[in-house]
C-alpha atoms as a PDB file:
ATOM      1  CA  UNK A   1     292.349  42.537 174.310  1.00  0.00           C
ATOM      2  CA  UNK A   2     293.022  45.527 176.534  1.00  0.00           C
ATOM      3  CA  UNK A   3     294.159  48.857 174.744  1.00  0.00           C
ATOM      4  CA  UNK A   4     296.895  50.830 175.733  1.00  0.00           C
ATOM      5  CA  UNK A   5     297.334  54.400 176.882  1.00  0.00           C
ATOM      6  CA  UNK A   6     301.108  54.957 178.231  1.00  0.00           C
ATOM      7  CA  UNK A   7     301.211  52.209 180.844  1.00  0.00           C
ATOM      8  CA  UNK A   8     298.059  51.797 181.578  1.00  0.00           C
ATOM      9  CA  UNK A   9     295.329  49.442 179.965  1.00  0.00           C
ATOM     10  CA  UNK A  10     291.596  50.206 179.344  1.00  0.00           C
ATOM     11  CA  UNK A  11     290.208  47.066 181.706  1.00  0.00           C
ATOM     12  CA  UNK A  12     286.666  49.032 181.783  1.00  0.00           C
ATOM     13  CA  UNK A  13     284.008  48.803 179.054  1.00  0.00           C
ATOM     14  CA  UNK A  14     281.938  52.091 179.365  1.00  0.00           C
ATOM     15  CA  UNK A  15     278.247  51.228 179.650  1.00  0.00           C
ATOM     16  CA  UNK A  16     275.379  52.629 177.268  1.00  0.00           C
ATOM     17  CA  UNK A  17     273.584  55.220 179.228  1.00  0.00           C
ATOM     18  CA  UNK A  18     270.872  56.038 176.449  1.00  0.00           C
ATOM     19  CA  UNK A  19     268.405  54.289 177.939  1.00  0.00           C
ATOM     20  CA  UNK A  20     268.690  56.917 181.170  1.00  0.00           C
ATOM     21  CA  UNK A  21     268.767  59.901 179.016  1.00  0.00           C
ATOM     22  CA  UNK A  22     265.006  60.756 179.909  1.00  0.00           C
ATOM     23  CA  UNK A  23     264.815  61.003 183.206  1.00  0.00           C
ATOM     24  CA  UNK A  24     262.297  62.519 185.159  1.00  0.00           C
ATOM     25  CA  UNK A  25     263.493  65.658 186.363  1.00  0.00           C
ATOM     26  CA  UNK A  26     263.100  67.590 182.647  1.00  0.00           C
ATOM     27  CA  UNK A  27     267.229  67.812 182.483  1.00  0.00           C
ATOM     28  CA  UNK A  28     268.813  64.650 180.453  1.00  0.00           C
ATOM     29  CA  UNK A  29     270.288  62.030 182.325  1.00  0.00           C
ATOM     30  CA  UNK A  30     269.243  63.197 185.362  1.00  0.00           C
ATOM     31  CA  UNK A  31     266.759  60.856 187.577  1.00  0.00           C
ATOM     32  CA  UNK A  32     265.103  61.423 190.754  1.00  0.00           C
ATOM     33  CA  UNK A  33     263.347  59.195 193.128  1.00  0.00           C
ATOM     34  CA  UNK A  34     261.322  59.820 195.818  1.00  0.00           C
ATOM     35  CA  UNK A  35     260.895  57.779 198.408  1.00  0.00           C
ATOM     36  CA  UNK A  36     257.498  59.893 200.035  1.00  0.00           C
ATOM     37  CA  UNK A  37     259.012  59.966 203.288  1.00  0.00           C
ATOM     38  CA  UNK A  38     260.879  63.097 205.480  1.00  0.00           C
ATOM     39  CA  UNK A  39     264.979  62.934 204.385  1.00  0.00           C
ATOM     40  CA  UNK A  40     267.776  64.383 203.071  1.00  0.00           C
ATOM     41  CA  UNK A  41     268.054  65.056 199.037  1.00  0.00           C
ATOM     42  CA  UNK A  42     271.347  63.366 198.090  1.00  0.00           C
ATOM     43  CA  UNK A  43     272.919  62.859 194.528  1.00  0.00           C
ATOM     44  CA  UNK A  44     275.321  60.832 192.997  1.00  0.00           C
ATOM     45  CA  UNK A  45     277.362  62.309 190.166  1.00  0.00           C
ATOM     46  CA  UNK A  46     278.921  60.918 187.592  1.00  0.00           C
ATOM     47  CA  UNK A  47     281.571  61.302 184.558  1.00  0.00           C
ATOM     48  CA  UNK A  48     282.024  65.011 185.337  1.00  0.00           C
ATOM     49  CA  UNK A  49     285.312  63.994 183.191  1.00  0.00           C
ATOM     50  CA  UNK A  50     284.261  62.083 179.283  1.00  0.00           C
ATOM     51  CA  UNK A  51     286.951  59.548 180.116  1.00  0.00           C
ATOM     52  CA  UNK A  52     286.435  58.577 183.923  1.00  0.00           C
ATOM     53  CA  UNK A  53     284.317  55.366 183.237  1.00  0.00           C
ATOM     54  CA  UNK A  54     283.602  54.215 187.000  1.00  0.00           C
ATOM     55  CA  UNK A  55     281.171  56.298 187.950  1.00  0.00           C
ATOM     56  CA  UNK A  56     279.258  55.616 184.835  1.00  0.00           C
ATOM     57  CA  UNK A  57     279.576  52.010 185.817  1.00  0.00           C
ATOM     58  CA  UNK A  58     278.248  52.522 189.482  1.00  0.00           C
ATOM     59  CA  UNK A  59     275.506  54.196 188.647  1.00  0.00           C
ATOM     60  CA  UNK A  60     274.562  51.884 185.694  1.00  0.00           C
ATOM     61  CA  UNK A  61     274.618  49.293 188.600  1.00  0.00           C
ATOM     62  CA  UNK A  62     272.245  50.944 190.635  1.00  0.00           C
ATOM     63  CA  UNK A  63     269.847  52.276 188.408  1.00  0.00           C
ATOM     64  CA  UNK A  64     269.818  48.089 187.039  1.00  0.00           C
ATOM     65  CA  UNK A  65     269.012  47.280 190.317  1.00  0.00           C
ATOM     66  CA  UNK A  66     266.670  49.428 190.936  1.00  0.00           C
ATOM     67  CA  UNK A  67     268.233  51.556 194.075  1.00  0.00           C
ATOM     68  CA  UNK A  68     265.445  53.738 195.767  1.00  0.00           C
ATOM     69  CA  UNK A  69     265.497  55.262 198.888  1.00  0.00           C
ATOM     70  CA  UNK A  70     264.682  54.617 201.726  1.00  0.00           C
ATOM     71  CA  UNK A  71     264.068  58.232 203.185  1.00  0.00           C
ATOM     72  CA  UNK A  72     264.611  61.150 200.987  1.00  0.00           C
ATOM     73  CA  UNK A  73     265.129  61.291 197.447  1.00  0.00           C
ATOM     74  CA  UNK A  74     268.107  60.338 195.429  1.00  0.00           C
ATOM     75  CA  UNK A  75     269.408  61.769 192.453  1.00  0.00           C
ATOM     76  CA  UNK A  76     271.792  60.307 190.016  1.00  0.00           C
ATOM     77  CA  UNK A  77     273.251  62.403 187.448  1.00  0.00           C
ATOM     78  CA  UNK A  78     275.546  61.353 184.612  1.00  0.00           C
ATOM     79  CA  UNK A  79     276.934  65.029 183.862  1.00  0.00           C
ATOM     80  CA  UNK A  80     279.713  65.647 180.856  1.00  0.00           C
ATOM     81  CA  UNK A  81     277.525  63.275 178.419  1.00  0.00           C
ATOM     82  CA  UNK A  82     278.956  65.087 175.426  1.00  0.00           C
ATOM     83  CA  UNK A  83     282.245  64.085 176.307  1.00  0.00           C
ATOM     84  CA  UNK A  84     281.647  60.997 177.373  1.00  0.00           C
ATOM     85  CA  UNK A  85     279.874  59.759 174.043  1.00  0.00           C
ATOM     86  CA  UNK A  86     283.315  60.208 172.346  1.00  0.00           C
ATOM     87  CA  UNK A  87     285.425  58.058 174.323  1.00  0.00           C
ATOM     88  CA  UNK A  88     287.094  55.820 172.762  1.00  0.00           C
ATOM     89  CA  UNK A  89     289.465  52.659 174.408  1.00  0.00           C
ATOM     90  CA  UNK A  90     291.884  53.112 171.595  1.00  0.00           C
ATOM     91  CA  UNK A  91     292.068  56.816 172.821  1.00  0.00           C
ATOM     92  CA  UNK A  92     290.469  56.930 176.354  1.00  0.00           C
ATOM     93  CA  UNK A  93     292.355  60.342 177.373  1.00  0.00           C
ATOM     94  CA  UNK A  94     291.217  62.338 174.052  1.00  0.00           C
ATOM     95  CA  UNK A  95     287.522  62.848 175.672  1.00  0.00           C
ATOM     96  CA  UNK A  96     288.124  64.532 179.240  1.00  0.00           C
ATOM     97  CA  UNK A  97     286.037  67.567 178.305  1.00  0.00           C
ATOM     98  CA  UNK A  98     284.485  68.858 175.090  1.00  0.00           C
ATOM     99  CA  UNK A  99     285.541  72.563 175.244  1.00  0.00           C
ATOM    100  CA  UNK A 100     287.333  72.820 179.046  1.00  0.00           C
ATOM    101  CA  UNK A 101     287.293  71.334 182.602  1.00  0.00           C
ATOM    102  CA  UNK A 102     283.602  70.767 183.428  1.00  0.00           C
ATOM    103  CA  UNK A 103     285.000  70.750 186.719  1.00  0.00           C
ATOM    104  CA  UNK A 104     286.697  73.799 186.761  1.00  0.00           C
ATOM    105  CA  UNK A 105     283.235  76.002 186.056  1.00  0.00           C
ATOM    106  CA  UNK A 106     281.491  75.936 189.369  1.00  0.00           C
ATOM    107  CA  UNK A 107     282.024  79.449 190.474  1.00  0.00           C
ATOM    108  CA  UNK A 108     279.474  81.951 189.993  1.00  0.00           C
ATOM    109  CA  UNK A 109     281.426  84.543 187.791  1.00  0.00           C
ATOM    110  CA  UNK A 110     281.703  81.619 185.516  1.00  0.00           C
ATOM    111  CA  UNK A 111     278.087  80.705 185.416  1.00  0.00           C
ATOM    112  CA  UNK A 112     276.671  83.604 185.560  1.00  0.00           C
ATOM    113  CA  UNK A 113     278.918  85.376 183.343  1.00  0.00           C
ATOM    114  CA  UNK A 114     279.122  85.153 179.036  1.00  0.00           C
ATOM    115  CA  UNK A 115     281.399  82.963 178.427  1.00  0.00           C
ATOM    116  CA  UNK A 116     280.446  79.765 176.745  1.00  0.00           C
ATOM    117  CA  UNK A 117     281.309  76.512 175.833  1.00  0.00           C
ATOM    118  CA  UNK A 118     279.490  72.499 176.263  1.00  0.00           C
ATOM    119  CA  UNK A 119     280.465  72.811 179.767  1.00  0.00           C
ATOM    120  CA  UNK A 120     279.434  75.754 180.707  1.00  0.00           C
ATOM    121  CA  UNK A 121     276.229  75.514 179.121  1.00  0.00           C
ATOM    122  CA  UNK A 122     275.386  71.893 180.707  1.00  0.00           C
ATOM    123  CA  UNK A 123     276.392  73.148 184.140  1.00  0.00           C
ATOM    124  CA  UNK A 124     273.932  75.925 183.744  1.00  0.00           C
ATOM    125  CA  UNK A 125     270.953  73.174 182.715  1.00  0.00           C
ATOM    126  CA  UNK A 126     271.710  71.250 185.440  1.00  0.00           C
ATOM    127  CA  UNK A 127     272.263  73.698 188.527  1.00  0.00           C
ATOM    128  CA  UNK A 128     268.774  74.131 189.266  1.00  0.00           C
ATOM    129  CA  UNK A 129     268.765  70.364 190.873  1.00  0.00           C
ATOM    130  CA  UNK A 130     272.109  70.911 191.878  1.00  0.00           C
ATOM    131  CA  UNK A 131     270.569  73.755 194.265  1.00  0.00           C
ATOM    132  CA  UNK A 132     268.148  71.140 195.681  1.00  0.00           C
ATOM    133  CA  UNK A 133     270.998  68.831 197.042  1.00  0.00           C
ATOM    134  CA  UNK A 134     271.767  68.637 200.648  1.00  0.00           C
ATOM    135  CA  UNK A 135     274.503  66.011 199.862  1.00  0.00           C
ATOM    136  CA  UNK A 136     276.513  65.073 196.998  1.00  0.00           C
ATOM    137  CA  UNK A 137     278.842  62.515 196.255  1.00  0.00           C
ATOM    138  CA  UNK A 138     280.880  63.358 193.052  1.00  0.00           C
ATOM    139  CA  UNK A 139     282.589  59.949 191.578  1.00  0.00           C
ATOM    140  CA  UNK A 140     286.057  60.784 189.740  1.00  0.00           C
ATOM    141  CA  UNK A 141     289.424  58.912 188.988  1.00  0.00           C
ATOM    142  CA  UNK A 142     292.865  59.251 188.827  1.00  0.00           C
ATOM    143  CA  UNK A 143     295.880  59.684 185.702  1.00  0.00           C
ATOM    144  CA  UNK A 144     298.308  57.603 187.596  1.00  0.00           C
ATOM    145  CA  UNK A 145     297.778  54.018 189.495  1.00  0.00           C
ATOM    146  CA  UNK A 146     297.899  55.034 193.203  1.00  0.00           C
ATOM    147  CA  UNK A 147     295.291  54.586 196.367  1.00  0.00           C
ATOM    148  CA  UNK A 148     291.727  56.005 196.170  1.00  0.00           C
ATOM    149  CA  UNK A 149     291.389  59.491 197.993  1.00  0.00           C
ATOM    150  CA  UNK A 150     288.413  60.952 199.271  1.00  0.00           C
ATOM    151  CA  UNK A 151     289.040  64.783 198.387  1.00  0.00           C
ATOM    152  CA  UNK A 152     286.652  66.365 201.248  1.00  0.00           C
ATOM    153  CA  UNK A 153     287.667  70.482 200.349  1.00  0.00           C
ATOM    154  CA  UNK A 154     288.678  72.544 203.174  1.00  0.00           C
ATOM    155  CA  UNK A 155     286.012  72.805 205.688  1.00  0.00           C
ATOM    156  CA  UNK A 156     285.206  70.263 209.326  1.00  0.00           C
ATOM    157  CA  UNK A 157     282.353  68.770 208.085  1.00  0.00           C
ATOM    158  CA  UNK A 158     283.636  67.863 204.911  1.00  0.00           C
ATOM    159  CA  UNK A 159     286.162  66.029 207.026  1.00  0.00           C
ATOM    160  CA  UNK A 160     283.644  64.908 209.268  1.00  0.00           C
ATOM    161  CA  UNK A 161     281.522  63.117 206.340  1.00  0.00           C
ATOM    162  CA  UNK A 162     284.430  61.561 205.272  1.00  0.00           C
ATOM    163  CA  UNK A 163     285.162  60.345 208.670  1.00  0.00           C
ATOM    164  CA  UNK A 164     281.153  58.922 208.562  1.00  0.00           C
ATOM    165  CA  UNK A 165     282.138  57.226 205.398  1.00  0.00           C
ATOM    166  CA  UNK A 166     285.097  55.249 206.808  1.00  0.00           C
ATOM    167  CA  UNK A 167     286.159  54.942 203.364  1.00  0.00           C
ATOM    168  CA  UNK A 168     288.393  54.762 201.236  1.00  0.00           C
ATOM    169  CA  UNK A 169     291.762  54.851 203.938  1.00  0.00           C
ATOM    170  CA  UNK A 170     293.228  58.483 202.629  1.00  0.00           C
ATOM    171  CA  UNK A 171     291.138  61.563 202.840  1.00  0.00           C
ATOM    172  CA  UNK A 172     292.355  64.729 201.625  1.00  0.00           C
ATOM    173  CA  UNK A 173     291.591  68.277 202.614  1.00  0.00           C
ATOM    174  CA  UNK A 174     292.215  70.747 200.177  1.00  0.00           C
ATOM    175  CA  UNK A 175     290.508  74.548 198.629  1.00  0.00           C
ATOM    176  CA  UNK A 176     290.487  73.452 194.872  1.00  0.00           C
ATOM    177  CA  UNK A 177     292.205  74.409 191.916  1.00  0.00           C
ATOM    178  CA  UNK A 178     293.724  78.250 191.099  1.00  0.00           C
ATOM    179  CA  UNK A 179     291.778  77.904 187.518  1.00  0.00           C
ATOM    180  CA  UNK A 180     288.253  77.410 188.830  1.00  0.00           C
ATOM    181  CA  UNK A 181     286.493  75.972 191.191  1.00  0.00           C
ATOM    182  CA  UNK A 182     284.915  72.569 191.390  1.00  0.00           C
ATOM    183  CA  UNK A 183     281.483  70.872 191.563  1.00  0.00           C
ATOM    184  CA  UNK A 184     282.341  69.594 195.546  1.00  0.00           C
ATOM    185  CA  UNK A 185     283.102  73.067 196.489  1.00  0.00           C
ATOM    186  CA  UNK A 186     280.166  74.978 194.273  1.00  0.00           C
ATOM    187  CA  UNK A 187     277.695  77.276 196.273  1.00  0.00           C
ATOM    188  CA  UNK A 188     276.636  75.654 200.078  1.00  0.00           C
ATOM    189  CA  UNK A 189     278.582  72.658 199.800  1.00  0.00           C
ATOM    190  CA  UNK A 190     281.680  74.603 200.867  1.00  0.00           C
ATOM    191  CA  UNK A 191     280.342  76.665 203.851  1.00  0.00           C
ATOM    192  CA  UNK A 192     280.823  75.810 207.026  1.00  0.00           C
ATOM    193  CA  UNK A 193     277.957  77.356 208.598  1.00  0.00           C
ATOM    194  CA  UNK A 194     275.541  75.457 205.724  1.00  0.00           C
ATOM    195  CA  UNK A 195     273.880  71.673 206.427  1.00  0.00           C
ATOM    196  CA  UNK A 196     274.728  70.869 203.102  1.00  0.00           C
ATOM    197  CA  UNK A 197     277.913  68.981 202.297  1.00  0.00           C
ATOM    198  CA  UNK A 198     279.897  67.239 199.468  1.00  0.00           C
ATOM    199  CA  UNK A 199     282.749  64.158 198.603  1.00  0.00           C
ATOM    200  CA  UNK A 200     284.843  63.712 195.635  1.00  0.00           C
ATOM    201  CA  UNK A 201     286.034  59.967 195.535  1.00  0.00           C
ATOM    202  CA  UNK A 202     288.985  59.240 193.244  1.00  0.00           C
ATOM    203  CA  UNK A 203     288.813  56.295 192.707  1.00  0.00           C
ATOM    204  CA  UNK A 204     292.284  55.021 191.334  1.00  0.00           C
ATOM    205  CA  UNK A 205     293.646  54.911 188.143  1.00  0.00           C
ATOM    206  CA  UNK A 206     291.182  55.979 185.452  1.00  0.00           C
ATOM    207  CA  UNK A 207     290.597  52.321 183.208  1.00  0.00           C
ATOM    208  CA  UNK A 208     291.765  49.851 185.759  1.00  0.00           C
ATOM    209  CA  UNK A 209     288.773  47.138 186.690  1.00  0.00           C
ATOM    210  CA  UNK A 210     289.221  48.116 190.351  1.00  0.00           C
ATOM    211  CA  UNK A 211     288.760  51.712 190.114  1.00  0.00           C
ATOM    212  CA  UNK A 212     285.033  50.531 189.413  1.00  0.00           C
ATOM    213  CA  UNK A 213     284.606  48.543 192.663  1.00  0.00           C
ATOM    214  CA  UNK A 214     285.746  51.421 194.652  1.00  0.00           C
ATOM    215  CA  UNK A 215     282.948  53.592 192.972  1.00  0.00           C
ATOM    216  CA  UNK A 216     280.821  51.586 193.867  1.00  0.00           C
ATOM    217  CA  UNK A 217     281.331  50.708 197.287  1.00  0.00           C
ATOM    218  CA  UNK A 218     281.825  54.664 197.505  1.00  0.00           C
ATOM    219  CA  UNK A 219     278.345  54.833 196.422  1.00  0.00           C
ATOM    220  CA  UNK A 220     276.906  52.307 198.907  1.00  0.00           C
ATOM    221  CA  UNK A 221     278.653  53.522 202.030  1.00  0.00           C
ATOM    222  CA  UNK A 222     277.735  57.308 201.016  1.00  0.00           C
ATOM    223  CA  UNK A 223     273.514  55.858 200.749  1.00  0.00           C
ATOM    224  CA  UNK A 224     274.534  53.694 203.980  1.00  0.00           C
ATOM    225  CA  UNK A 225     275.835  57.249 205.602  1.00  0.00           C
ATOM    226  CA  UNK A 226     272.663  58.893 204.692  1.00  0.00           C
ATOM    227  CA  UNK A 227     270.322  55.994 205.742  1.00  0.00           C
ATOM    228  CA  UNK A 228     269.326  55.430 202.141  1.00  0.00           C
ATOM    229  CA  UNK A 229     269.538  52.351 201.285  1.00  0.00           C
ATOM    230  CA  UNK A 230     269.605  49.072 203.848  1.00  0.00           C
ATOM    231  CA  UNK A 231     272.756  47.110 205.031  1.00  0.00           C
ATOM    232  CA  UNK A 232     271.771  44.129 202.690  1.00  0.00           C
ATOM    233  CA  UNK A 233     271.449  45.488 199.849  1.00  0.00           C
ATOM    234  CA  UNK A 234     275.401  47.511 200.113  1.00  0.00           C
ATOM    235  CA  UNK A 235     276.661  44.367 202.340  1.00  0.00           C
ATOM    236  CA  UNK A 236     277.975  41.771 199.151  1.00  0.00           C
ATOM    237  CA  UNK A 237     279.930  44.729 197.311  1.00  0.00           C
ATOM    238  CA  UNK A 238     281.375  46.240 200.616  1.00  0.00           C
ATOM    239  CA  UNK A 239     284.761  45.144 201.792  1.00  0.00           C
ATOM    240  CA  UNK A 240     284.687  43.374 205.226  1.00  0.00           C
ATOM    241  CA  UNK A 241     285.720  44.849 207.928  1.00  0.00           C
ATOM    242  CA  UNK A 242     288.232  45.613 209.975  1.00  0.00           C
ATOM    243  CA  UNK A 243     288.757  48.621 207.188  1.00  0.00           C
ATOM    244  CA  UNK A 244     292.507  50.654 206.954  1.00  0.00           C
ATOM    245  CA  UNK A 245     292.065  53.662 209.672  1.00  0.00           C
ATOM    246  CA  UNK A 246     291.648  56.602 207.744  1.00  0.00           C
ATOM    247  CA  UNK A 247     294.644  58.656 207.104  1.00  0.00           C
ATOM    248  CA  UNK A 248     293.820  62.817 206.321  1.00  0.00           C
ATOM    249  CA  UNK A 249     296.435  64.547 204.517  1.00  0.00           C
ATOM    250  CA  UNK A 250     296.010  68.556 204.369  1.00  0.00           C
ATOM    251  CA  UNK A 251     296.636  69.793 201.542  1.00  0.00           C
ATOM    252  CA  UNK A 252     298.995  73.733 201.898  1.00  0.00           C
ATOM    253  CA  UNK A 253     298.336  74.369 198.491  1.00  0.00           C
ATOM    254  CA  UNK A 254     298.572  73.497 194.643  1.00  0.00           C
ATOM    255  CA  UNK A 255     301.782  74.031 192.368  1.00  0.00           C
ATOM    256  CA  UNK A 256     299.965  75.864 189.903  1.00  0.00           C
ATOM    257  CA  UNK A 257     301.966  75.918 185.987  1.00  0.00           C
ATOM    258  CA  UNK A 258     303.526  79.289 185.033  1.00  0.00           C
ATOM    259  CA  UNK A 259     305.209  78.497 181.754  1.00  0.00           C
ATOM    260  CA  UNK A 260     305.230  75.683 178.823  1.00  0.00           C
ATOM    261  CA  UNK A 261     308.126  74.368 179.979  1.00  0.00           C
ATOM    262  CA  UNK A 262     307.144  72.595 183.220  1.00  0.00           C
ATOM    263  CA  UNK A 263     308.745  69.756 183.890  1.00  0.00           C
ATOM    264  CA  UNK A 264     309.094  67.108 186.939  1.00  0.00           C
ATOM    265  CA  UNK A 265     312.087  65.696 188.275  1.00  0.00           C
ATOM    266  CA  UNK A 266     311.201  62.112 188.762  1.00  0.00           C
ATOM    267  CA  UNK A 267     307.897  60.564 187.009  1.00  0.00           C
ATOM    268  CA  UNK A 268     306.015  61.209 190.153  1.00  0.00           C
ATOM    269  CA  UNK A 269     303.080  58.660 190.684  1.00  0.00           C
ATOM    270  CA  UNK A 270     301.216  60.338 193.878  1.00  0.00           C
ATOM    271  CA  UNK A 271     301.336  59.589 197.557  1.00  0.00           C
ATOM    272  CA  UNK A 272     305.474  59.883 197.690  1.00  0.00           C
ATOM    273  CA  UNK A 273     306.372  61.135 200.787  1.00  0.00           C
ATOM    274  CA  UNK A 274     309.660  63.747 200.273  1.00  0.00           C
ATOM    275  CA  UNK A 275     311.206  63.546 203.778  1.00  0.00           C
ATOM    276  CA  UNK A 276     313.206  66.977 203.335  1.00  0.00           C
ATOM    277  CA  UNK A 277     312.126  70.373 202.688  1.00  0.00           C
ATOM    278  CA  UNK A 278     313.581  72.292 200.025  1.00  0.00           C
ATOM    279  CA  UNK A 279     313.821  69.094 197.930  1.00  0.00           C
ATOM    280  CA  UNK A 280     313.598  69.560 194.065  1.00  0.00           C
ATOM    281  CA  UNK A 281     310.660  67.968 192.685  1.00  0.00           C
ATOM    282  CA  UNK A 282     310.404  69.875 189.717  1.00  0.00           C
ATOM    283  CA  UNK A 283     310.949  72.768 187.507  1.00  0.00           C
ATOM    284  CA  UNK A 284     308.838  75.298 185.837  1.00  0.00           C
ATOM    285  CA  UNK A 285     311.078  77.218 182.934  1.00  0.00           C
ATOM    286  CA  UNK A 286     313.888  78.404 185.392  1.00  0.00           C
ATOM    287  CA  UNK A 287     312.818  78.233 188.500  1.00  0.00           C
ATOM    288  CA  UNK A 288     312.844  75.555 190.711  1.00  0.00           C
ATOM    289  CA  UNK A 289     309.969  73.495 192.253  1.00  0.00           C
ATOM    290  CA  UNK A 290     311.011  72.810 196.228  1.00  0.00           C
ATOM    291  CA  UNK A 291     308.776  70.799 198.512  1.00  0.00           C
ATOM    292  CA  UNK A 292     307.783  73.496 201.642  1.00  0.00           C
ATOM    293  CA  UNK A 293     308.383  71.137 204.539  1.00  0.00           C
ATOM    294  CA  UNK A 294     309.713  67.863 205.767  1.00  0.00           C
ATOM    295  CA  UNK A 295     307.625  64.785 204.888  1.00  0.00           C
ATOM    296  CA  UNK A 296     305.755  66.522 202.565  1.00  0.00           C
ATOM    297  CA  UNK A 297     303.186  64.121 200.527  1.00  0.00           C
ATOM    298  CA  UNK A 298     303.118  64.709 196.535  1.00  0.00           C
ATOM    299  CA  UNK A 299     299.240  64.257 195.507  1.00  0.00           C
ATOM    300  CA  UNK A 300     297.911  63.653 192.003  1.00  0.00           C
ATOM    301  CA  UNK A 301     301.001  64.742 189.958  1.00  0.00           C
ATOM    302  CA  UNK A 302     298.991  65.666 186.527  1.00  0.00           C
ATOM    303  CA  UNK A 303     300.852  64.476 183.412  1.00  0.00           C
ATOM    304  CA  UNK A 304     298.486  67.441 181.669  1.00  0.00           C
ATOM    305  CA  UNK A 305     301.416  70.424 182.344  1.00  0.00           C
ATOM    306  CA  UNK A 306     300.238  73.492 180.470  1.00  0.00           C
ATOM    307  CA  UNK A 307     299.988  76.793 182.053  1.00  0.00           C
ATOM    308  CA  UNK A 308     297.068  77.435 184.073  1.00  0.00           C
ATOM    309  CA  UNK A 309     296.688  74.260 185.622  1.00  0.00           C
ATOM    310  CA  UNK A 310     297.695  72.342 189.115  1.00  0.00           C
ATOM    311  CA  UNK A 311     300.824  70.223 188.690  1.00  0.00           C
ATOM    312  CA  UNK A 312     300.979  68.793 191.845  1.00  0.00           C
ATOM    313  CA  UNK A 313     299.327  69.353 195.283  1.00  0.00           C
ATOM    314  CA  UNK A 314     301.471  69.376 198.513  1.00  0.00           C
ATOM    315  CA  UNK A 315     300.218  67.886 201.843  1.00  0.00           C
ATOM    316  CA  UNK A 316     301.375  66.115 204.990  1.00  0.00           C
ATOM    317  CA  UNK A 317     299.587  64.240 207.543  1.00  0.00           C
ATOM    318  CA  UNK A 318     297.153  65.653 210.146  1.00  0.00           C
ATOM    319  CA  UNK A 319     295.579  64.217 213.367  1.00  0.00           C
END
């Protein structure tokens, strides 16, 4: 019987990933395979986040079937595994991180500084393959039930990727987070003038069974992309086409928490569209939370409100 968090039920079962804890790159859980033949390097992430159990899934899937490349080499990394051993369905939001945001670490004051903590010290074990990625595909998911997003950061050819991807139907275009920066926008991955490029795929609400098709088919279209893998092999977990066109919402910036008493004015779910600016969404002690424009688009309201971190992200539609 599924176990309950708020609304929302634990329809996942998070798979065993001892048996991948070897690897072959002299980092735990992190595998690479190399196809022998001139190509990109490309990796596929996974539970950045202890509780985010899709990604675990895809990659469980591939690895069973025995995904190699077909140019290039392919990494797949499962990343927080110290957080992720504690989940637990009866609990499934207690084991997001160990010490703090894995994904909040990626800047290089932060890894190259003193401070410490299990995800800071597994970020700096596993940057040195990190650095050999041209492209990376980061697999996350979401607190609330809404539409997948592909979060491509700020730059054209993150957009661009996305756009080569043709999935899921909303991209978004944002700079990160005010508390630190994140895995898709570490080093190369977030310069323009660099090759190298990155995708974060939420992939809908964190324990819902769907969530783990859409990392998947994520996975398949980003190897498709890259000419990794062949048509029949992605083709039975793709969905048919015609697919949604893709809808990019720029993100203007993050409503970042001030005080402990943070509060929203309706229980926002994501992806409401506020048609007038100046409308209240929200409060932070005091002051009051406006939307800057007409049709503004409220993305990935966080339930988590405690200074320091992003409430809410606003956007509208582009192109």
């Amino acid at each position: 019987m599924a176990a309950k968090t708020n609304e929302y039920p634990v329809e996942l079962t998070a798979p065993d990933i001892t048996p991948y804890r070897r690897g072959n790159t002299g980092v735990d859980y992190i595998t690479t395979f190399d196809s022998g033949r001139p190509g990109p390097h490309a990796m596929i992430s996974a539970v950045v986040h202890g509780n985010e159990i899709c990604g675990p899934i895809a990659l469980d899937f591939l690895f069973r079937n025995e995904v190699r490349p077909l140019r290039g080499k392919l990494t797949l990394g499962f990343i927080n595994v110290v957080a992720y051993r504690r989940f637990d369905p009866a609990n499934p939001a207690a084991s997001r991180w160990a010490d703090q945001d894995f994904n909040r670490v990626w800047d290089l004051e932060k890894l190259d500084g003193e401070g410490d903590s299990a995800e800071l010290r597994r970020a700096r074990e596993i940057r040195p393959v990190i650095d050999q990625v041209d492209y990376l595909l980061d697999i996350h998911s979401m607190q609330n039930a809404t539409a997948p997003l592909m979060l491509c950061g700020p730059t054209e050819k993150g957009r661009q990727f996305a756009r080569d991807l043709g999935f899921p139907e909303y991209v978004m275009s944002d700079a990160g987070h005010a508390a630190g920066r994140r895995l898709r926008d570490y080093g190369a991955f977030a310069d323009e003038a660099s090759p190298k490029n990155a995708l974060l795929i939420e992939c809908g609400q964190h324990w819902e069974k769907k969530s783990a098709a859409v990392a998947l088919e994520t996975s398949l279209r980003f190897l498709l992309t890259l000419g990794m893998v062949d048509r029949a092999f992605a083709e039975p977990h793709l969905t048919p086409p015609p697919l949604p066109a893709q809808k990019v919402i720029g993100v203007t910036g993050p409503v970042t928490i001030k005080t402990e008493s943070f509060r929203f004015a309706q229980p926002y779910k994501g992806m409401e569209v506020i048609a007038k600016a100046g409308t209240v969404i929200g409060w932070d002690g005091d002051e009051e939370i406006r939307t800057p424009y007409d049709d503004c688009v409220l993305i990935m309201p966080s339930r988590r409100v405690m200074p320091g971190v992003t409430a809410v992200r606003f956007g509208r539609f582009i192109g």
